[in-house]
Protein backbone atom coordinates (compact mmCIF):
# COMPACT_ATOMS: atom_id res chain seq x y z
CA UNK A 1 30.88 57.18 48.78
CA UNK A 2 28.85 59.46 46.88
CA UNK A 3 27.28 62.65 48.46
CA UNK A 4 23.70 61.15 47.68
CA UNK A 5 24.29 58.20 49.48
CA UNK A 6 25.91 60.14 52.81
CA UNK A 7 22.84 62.60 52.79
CA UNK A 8 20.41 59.35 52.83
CA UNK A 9 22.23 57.38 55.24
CA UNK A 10 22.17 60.68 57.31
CA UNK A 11 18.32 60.71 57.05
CA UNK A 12 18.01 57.04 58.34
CA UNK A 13 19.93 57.67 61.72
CA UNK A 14 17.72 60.99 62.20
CA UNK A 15 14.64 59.32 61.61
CA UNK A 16 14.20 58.99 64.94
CA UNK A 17 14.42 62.38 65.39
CA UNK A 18 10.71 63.38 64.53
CA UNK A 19 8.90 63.75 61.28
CA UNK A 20 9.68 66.86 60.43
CA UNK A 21 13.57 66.11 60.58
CA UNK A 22 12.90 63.28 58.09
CA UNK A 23 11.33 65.52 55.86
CA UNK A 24 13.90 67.77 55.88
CA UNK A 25 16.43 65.19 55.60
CA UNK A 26 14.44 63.35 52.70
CA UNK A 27 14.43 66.97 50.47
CA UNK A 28 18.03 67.43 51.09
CA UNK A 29 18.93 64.21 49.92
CA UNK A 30 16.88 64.51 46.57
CA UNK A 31 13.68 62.66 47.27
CA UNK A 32 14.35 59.30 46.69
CA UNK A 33 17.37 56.51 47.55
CA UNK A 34 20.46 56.25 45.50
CA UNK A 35 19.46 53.62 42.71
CA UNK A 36 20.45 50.16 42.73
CA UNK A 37 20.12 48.49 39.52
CA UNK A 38 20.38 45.11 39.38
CA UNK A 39 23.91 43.08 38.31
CA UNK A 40 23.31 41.89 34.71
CA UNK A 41 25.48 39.18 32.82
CA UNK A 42 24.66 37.07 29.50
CA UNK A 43 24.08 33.65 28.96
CA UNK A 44 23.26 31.46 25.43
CA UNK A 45 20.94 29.08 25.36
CA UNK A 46 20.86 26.65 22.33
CA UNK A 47 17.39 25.48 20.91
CA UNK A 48 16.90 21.93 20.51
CA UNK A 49 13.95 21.44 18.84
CA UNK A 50 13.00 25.28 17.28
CA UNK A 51 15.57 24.29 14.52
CA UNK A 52 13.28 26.30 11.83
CA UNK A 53 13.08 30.31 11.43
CA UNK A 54 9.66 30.89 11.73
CA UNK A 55 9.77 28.09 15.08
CA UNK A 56 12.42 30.23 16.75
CA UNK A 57 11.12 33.85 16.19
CA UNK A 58 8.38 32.43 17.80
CA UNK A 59 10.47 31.55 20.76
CA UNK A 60 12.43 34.67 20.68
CA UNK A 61 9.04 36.87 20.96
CA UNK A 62 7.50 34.99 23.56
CA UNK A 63 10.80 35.76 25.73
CA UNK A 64 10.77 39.16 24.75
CA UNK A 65 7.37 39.87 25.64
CA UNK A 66 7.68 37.69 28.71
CA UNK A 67 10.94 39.01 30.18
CA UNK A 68 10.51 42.63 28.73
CA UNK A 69 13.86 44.13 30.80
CA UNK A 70 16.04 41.27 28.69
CA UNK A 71 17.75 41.61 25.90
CA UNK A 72 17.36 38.97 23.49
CA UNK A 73 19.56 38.20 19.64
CA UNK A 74 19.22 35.27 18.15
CA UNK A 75 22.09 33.78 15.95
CA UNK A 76 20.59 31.65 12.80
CA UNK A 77 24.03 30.21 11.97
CA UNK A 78 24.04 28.50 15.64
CA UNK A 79 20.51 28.27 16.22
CA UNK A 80 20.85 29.84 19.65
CA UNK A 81 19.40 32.77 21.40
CA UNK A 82 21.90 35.18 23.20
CA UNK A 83 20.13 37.00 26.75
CA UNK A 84 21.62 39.47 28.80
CA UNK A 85 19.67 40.13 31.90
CA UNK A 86 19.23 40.08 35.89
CA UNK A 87 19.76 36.35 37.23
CA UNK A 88 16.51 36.33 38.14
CA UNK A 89 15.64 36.83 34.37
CA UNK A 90 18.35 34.24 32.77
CA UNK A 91 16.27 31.69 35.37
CA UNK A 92 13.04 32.85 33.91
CA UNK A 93 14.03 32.48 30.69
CA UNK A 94 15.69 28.75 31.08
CA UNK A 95 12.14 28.07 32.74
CA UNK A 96 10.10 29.12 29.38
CA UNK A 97 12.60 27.59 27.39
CA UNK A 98 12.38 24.32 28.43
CA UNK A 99 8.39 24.79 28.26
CA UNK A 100 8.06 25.90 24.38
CA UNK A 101 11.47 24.41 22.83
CA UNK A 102 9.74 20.70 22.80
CA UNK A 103 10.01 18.19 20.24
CA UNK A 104 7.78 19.26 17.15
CA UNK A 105 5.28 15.76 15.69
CA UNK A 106 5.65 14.65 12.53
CA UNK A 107 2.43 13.54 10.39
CA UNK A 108 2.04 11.97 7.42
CA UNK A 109 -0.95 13.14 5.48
CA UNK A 110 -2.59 11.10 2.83
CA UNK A 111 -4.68 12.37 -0.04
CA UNK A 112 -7.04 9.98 -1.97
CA UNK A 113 -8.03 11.43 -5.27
CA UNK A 114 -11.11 9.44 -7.26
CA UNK A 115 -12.91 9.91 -9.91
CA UNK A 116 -16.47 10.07 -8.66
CA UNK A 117 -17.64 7.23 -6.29
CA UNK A 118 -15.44 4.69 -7.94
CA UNK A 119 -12.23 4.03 -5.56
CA UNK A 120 -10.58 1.52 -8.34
CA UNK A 121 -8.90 4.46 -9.98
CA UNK A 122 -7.79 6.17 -7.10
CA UNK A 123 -4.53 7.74 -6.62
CA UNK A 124 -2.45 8.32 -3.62
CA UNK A 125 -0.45 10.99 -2.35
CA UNK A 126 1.66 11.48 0.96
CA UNK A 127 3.28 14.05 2.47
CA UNK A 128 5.16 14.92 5.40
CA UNK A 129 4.63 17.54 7.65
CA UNK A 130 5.18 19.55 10.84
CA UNK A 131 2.86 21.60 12.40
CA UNK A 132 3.66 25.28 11.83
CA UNK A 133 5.54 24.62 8.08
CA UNK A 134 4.12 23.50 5.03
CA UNK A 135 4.68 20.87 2.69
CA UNK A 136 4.23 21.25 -1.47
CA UNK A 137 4.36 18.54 -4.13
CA UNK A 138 4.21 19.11 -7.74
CA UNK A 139 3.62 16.53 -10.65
CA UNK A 140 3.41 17.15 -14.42
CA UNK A 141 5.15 19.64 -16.74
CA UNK A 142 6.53 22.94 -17.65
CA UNK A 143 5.02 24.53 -20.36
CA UNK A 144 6.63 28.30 -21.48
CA UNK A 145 4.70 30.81 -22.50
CA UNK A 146 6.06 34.14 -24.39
CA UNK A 147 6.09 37.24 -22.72
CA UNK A 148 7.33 39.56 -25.15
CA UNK A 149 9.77 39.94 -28.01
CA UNK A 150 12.33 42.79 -28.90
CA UNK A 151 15.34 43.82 -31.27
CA UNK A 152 18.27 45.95 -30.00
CA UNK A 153 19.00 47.64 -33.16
CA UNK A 154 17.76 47.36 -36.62
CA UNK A 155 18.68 44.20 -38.64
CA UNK A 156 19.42 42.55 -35.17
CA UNK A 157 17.42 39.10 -34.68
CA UNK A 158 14.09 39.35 -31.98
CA UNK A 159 14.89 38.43 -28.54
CA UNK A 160 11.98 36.51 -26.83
CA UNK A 161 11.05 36.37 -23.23
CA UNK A 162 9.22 33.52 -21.83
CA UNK A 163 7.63 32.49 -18.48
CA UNK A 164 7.07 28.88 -17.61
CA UNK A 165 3.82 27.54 -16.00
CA UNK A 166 3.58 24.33 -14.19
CA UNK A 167 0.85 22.02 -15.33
CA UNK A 168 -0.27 18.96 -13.74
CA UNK A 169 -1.04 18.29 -10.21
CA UNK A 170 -0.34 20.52 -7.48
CA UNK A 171 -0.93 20.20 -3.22
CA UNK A 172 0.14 22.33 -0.90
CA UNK A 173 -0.95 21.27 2.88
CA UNK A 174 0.18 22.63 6.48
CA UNK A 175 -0.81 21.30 9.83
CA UNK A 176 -1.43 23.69 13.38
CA UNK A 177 -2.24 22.25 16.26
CA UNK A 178 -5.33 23.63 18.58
CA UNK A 179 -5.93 22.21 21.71
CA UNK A 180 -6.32 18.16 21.20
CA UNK A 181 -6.96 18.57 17.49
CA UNK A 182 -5.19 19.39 14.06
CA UNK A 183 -6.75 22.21 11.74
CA UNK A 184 -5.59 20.91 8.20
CA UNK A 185 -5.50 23.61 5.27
CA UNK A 186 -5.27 21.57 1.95
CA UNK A 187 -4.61 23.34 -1.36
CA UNK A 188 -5.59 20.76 -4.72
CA UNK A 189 -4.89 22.11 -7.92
CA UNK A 190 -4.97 20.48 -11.40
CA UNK A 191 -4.12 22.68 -14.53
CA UNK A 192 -4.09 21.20 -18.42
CA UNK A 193 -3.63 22.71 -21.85
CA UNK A 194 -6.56 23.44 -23.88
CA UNK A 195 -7.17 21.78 -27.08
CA UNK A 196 -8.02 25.68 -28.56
CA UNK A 197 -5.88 27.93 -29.34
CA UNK A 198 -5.35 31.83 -27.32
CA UNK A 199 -6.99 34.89 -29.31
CA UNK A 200 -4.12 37.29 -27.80
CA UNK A 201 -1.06 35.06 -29.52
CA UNK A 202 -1.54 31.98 -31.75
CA UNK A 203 1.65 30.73 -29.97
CA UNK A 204 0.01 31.04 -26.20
CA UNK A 205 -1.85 28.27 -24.65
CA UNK A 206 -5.15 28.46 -23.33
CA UNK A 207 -4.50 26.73 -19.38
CA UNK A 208 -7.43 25.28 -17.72
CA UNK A 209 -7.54 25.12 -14.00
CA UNK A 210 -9.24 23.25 -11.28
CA UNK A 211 -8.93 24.36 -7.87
CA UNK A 212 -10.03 22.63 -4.59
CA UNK A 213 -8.76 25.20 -1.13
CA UNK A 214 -10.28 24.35 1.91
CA UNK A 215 -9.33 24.54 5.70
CA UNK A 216 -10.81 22.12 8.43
CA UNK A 217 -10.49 20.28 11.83
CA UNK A 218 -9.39 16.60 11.46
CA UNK A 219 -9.16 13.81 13.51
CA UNK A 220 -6.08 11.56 13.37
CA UNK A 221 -5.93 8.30 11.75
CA UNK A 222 -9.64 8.90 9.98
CA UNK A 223 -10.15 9.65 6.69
CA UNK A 224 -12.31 12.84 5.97
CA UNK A 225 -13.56 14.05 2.83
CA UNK A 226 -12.90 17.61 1.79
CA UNK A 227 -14.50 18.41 -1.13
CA UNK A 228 -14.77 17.45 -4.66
CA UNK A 229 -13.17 19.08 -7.70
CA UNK A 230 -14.64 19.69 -11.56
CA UNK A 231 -11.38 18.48 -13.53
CA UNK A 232 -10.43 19.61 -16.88
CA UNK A 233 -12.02 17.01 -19.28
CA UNK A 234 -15.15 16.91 -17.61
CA UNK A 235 -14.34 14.72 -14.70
CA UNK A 236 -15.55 15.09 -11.59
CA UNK A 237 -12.94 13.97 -8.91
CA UNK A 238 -13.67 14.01 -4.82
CA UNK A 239 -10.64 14.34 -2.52
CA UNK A 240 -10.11 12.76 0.83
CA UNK A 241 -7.39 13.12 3.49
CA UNK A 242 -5.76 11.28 6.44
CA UNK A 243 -3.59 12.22 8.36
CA UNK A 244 -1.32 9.72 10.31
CA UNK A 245 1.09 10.49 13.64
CA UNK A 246 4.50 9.36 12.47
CA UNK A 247 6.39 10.42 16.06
């Protein structure tokens, strides 16, 4: 037994001895009791449903913030989070676990794309998403477009550099989830090559560019019209979007 330990256990018996003994008693023995930390051991716990990055650093701050005396790693390779920590902790931390580590909804959102009122001509696109990640789909081309030209010595041919640009139809959407509702962020872009030719290079297009960014609550299952678009051309093209509760 330590000498700490004796000296306290000395001052409990003389407590009854009068104040000013435990006082005495208390000073010789340092001030305070020995310390008893608490018995730690480690424990894994494998997510089920936070099978993305972004979805389990989320998980693995909320623990950290919630059980601050933990230690917390997670493994990517396993998709598990390893916590050392007090039993009480480890129950704690099963406890949030199986709060936040739920099955993420799927959605399937639908954009309508017109030209003016007329819904003939429409076109159709859908895209899956979960809430929290987000979901791009390209259509069209790849046009390159020179960034420079050099020669490593003289007589040696030119070596060109060239950069491609996409053109053609573009949407980028993501889903989050706010109390009963969905907040849908929609990005609509439409890019085409110019009849004219560039001033800078006769060789570099001239790309025109339509862009339609918006963010907005949405119900599910109703259609809701975000906004309308000047297309390259001189169309005019409105854009509407569902979005549909797949599981």
């Amino acid at each position: 037994m330590k000498e700490d330990e004796r000296k306290w256990q000395r001052c409990v018996r003389w407590a009854a001895c009068g104040a000013m003994v435990l006082t005495i008693c208390m000073a010789e023995a340092g001030g305070q009791a020995p310390d008893q930390k608490p018995v730690e051991s480690y424990q894994t716990f494998y997510l089920k449903n936070a099978t993305g990055i972004n979805a389990a650093n989320d998980v693995q701050t909320t623990l950290r913030n919630m059980l601050p005396r933990t230690r917390v790693h997670y493994a990517p390779t396993q998709n598990a989070l390893s916590i050392r920590g007090s039993a009480e902790d480890l129950a704690m931390a099963q406890k949030i676990l199986a709060d936040i580590d739920r099955p993420q909804k799927t959605y399937r959102v639908t954009y309508t794309i017109s030209e003016g009122s007329s819904q003939g001509e429409a076109q159709h696109f859908a895209l899956i998403v979960t809430p929290g990640s987000k979901t791009i789909s390209k259509q069209g081309t790849r046009v390159p477009i020179m960034t420079g030209s050099y020669k490593e010595g003289e007589g040696a041919s030119a070596n060109t550099q060239f950069q491609y640009q996409d053109i053609g139809l573009s949407i980028a959407v993501s889903l989050a989830g706010y109390g009963d509702g969905l907040q849908l962020y929609s990005k609509i872009e439409e890019t085409s090559i110019a009849e004219e030719k560039s001033n800078v290079g006769i060789q570099d297009p001239i790309v025109k560019q339509s862009v339609l960014e918006v963010q907005s609550g949405i119900p599910t299952g109703k259609p809701l019209m975000l906004g309308s678009i000047d297309m390259p051309g001189g169309r005019h093209m409105q854009v509407q979007a569902t979005v549909e509760l797949i599981q």
